[in-house]
Each structure stands twice: as C-alpha cells, then as structure tokens.
C-alpha atoms as a PDB file:
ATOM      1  CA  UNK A   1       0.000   0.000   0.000  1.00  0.00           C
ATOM      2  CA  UNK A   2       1.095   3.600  -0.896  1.00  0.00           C
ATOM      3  CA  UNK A   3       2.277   5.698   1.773  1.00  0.00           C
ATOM      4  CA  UNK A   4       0.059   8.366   2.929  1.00  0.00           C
ATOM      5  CA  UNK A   5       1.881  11.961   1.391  1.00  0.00           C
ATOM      6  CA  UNK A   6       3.720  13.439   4.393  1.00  0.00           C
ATOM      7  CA  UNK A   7       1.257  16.749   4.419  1.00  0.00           C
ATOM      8  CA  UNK A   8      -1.749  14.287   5.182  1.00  0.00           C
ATOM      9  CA  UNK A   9      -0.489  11.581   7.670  1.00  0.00           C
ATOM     10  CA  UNK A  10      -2.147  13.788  10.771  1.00  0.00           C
ATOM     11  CA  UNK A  11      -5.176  14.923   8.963  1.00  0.00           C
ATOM     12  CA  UNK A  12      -8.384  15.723  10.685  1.00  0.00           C
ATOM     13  CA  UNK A  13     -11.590  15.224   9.382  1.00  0.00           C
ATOM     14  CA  UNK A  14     -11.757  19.008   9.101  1.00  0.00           C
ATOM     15  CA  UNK A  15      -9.412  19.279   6.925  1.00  0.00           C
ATOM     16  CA  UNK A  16     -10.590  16.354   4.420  1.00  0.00           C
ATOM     17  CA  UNK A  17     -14.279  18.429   5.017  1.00  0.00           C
ATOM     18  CA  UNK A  18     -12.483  21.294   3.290  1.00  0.00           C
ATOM     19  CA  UNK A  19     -10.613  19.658   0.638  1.00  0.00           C
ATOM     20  CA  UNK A  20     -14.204  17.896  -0.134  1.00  0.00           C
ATOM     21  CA  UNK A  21     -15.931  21.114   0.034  1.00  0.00           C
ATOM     22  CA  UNK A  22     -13.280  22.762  -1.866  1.00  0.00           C
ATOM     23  CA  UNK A  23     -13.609  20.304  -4.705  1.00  0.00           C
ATOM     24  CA  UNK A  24     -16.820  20.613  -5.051  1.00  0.00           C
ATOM     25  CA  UNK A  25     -16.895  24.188  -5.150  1.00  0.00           C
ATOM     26  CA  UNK A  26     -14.297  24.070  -8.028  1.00  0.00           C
ATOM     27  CA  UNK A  27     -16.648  21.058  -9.725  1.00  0.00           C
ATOM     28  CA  UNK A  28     -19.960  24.075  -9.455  1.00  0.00           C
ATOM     29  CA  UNK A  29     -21.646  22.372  -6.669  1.00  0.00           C
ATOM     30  CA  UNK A  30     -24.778  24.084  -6.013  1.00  0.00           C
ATOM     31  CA  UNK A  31     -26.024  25.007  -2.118  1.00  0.00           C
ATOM     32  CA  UNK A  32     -22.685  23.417  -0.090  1.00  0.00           C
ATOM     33  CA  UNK A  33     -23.614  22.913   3.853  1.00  0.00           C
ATOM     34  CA  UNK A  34     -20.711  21.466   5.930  1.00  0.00           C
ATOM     35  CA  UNK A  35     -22.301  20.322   9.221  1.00  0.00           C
ATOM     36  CA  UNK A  36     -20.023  19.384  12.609  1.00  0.00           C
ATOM     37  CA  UNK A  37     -21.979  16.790  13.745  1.00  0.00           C
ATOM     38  CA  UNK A  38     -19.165  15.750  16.373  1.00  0.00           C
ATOM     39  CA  UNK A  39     -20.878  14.719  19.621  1.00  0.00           C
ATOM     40  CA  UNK A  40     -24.043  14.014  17.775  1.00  0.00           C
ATOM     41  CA  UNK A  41     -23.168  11.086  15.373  1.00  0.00           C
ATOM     42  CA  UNK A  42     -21.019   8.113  15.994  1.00  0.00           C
ATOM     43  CA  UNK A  43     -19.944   7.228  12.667  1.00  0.00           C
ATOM     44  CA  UNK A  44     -18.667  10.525  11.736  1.00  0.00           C
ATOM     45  CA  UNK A  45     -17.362  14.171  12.763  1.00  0.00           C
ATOM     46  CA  UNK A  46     -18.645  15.862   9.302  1.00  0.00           C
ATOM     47  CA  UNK A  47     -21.269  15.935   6.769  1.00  0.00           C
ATOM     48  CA  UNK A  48     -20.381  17.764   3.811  1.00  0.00           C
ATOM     49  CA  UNK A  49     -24.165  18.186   1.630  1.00  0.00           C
ATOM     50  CA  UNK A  50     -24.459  19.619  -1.832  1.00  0.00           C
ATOM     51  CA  UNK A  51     -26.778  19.384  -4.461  1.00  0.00           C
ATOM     52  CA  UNK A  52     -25.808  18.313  -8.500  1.00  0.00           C
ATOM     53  CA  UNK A  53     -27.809  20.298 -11.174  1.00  0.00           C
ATOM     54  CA  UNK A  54     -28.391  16.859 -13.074  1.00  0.00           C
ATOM     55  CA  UNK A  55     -27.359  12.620 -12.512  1.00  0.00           C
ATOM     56  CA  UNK A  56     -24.403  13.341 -14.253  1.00  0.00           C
ATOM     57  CA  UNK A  57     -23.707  16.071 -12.142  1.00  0.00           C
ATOM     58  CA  UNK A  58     -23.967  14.575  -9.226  1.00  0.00           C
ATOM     59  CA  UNK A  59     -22.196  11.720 -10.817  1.00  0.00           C
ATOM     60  CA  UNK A  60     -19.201  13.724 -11.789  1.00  0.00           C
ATOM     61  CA  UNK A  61     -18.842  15.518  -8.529  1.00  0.00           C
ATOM     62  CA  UNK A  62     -18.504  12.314  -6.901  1.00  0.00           C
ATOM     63  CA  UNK A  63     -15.976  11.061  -9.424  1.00  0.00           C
ATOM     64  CA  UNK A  64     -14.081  14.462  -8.823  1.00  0.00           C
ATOM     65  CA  UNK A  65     -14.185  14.280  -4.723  1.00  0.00           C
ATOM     66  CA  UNK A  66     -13.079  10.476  -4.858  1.00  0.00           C
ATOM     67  CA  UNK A  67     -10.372  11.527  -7.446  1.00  0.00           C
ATOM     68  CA  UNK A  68      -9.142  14.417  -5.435  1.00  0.00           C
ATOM     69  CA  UNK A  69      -8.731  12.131  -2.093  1.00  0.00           C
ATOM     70  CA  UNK A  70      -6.901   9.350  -4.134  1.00  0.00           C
ATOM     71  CA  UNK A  71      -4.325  11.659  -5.114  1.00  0.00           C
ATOM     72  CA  UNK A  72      -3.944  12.882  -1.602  1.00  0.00           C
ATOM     73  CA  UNK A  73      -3.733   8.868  -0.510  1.00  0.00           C
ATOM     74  CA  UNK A  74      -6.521   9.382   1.090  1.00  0.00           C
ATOM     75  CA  UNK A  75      -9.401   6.561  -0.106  1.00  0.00           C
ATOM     76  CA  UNK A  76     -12.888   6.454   0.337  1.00  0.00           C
ATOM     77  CA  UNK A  77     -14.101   3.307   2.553  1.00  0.00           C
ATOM     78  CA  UNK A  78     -17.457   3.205   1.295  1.00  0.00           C
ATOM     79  CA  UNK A  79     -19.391   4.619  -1.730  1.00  0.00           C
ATOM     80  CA  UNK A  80     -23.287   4.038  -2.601  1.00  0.00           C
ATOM     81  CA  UNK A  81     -25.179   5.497  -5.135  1.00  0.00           C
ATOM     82  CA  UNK A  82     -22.848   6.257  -8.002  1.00  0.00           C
ATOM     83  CA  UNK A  83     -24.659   4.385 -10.618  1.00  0.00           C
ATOM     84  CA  UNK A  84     -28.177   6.030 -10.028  1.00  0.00           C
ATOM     85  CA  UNK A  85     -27.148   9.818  -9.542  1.00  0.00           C
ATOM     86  CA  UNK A  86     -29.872  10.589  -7.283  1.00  0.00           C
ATOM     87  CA  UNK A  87     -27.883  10.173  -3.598  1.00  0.00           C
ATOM     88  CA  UNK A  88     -24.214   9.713  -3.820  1.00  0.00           C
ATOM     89  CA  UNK A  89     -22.402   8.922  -0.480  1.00  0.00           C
ATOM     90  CA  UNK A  90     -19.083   9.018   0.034  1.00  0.00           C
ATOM     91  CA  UNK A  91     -17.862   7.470   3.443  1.00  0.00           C
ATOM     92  CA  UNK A  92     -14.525   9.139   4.137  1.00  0.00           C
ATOM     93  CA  UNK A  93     -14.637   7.924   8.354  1.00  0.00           C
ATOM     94  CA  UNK A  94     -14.349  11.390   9.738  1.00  0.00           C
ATOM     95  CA  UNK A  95     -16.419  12.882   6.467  1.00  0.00           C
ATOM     96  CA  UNK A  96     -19.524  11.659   4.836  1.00  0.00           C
ATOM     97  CA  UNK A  97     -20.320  13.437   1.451  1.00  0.00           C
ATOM     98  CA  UNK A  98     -23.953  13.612   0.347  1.00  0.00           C
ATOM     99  CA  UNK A  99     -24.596  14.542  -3.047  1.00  0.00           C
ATOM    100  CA  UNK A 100     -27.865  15.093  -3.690  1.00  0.00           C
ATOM    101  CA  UNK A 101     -30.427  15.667  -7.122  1.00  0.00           C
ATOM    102  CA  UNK A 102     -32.689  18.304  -6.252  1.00  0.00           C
ATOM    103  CA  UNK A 103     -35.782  16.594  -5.051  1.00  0.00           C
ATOM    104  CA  UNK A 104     -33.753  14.010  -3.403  1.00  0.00           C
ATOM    105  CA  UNK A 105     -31.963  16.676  -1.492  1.00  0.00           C
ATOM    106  CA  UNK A 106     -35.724  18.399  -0.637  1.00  0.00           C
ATOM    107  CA  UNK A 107     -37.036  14.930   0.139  1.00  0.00           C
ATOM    108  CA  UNK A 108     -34.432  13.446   2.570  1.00  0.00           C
ATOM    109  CA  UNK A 109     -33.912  17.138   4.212  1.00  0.00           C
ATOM    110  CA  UNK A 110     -30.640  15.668   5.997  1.00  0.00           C
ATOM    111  CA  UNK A 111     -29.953  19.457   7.021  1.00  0.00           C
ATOM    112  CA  UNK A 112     -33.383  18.959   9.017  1.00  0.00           C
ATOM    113  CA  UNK A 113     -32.805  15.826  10.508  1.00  0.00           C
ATOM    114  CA  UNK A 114     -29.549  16.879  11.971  1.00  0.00           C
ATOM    115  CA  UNK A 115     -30.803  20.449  12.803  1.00  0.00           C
ATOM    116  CA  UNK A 116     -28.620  20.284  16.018  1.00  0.00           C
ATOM    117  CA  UNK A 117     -25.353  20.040  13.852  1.00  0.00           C
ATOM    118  CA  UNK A 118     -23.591  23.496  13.663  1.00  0.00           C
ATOM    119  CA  UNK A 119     -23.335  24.740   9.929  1.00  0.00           C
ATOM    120  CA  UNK A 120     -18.893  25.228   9.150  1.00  0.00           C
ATOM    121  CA  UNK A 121     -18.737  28.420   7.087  1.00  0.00           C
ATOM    122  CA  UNK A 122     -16.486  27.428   3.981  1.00  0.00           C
ATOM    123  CA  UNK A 123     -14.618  30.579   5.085  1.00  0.00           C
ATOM    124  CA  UNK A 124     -13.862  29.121   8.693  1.00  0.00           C
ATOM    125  CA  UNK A 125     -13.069  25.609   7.276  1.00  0.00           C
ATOM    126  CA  UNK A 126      -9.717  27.443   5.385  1.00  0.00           C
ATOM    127  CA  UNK A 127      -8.693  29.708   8.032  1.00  0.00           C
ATOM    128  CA  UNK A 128      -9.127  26.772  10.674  1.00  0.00           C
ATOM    129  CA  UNK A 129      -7.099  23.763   8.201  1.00  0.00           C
ATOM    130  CA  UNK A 130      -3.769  22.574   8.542  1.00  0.00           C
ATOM    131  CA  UNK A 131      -3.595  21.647   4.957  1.00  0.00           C
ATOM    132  CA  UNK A 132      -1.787  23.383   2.483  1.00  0.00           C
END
C-alpha cells in the first residue's frame, strides 16, 4: 500500500471536510452545507451536503471528490449510489459526502434531521485547516 503523502499523515476530518468542500466548489456544486456533527453522530465528525444540477452532475462531482482524495492517498471506505445519480455517499470515516439531485436533497432534508449540527462556514473551514 502507498504511503500516505507526508502533508496528510495527521489529517483531521476538518481538513478532508475542506478539501471535499473545496472540490466541489471548483466542480460548481450548487447550495454546499458542511455540518459538525461531532458529539451528535457516531460514525462521523462531518457531513459535507451539496446538491448536483443533473445525474451526471452529481455523478461527476462524486468522481471528482473520490479523485481528489486518491491523489492525496486518502481513499474512500465506502461509496453508494454512483450508478443512479440521485444520492451519492461518500464514506470518508471522519467525512460523509452527500450529493444530492434536487428533489432528493428536498425529500431526505438531511440538514433537518440533523438540525442540532452546527453549519462550518467554507470561510472558517480554510482559516481553521492545517492543509496546504
């Protein structure tokens, strides 16, 4: 197995929410929410939600977030929904990225269900990272 680049061996799962968001930015993700649902959720520190305008865009933003963590060494464990293009998730262990198709997005209303989860401003996810 490939070592892990130097500049990522002590990453923080607020740091891979930022690269995440910052990809998708870059890839014209549509209504980002990062949400710190440490203390609230077992399985995970983040969620990092966006929306794709179409299947292939939600396709394609997945295939860009999983590309940019490969060539940081860092790999998703888990990914569902790829095929379809409705509800992508990406399990990253300290980051789970939900892209979402509109009305799946409107329909699941994740930001609802975890309405105690503080909302990360992108601008406080850079000045807060460690990465580069």
């Amino acid at each position: 197995m490939k070592q892990l680049k130097k500049e990522f061996r002590d990453k923080s799962g607020h740091d891979i929410a930022r690269l995440c968001a910052e990809i998708a930015l870059d890839n014209k993700a549509e209504d980002l929410v990062v949400l710190d649902v440490r203390g609230l959720a077992s399985f995970t520190d983040y969620f990092v939600i966006m929306t794709g305008r179409s299947t292939r865009h939600v396709q394609g933003l997945a295939e860009a977030i999983e590309s940019g963590m490969r060539s940081k060494k860092l790999k998703t464990s888990h990914a569902e929904g790829l095929q379809e293009g409705m509800w992508v998730l990406l399990d990253l262990d300290d980051v789970v990225v939900h892209i979402f198709y509109h009305e799946q997005r409107k329909f699941y209303d994740l930001e609802g269900l975890w309405h105690d989860a503080q909302r990360v401003e992108i601008s406080d996810l850079e000045q807060n990272s460690t990465l580069p």
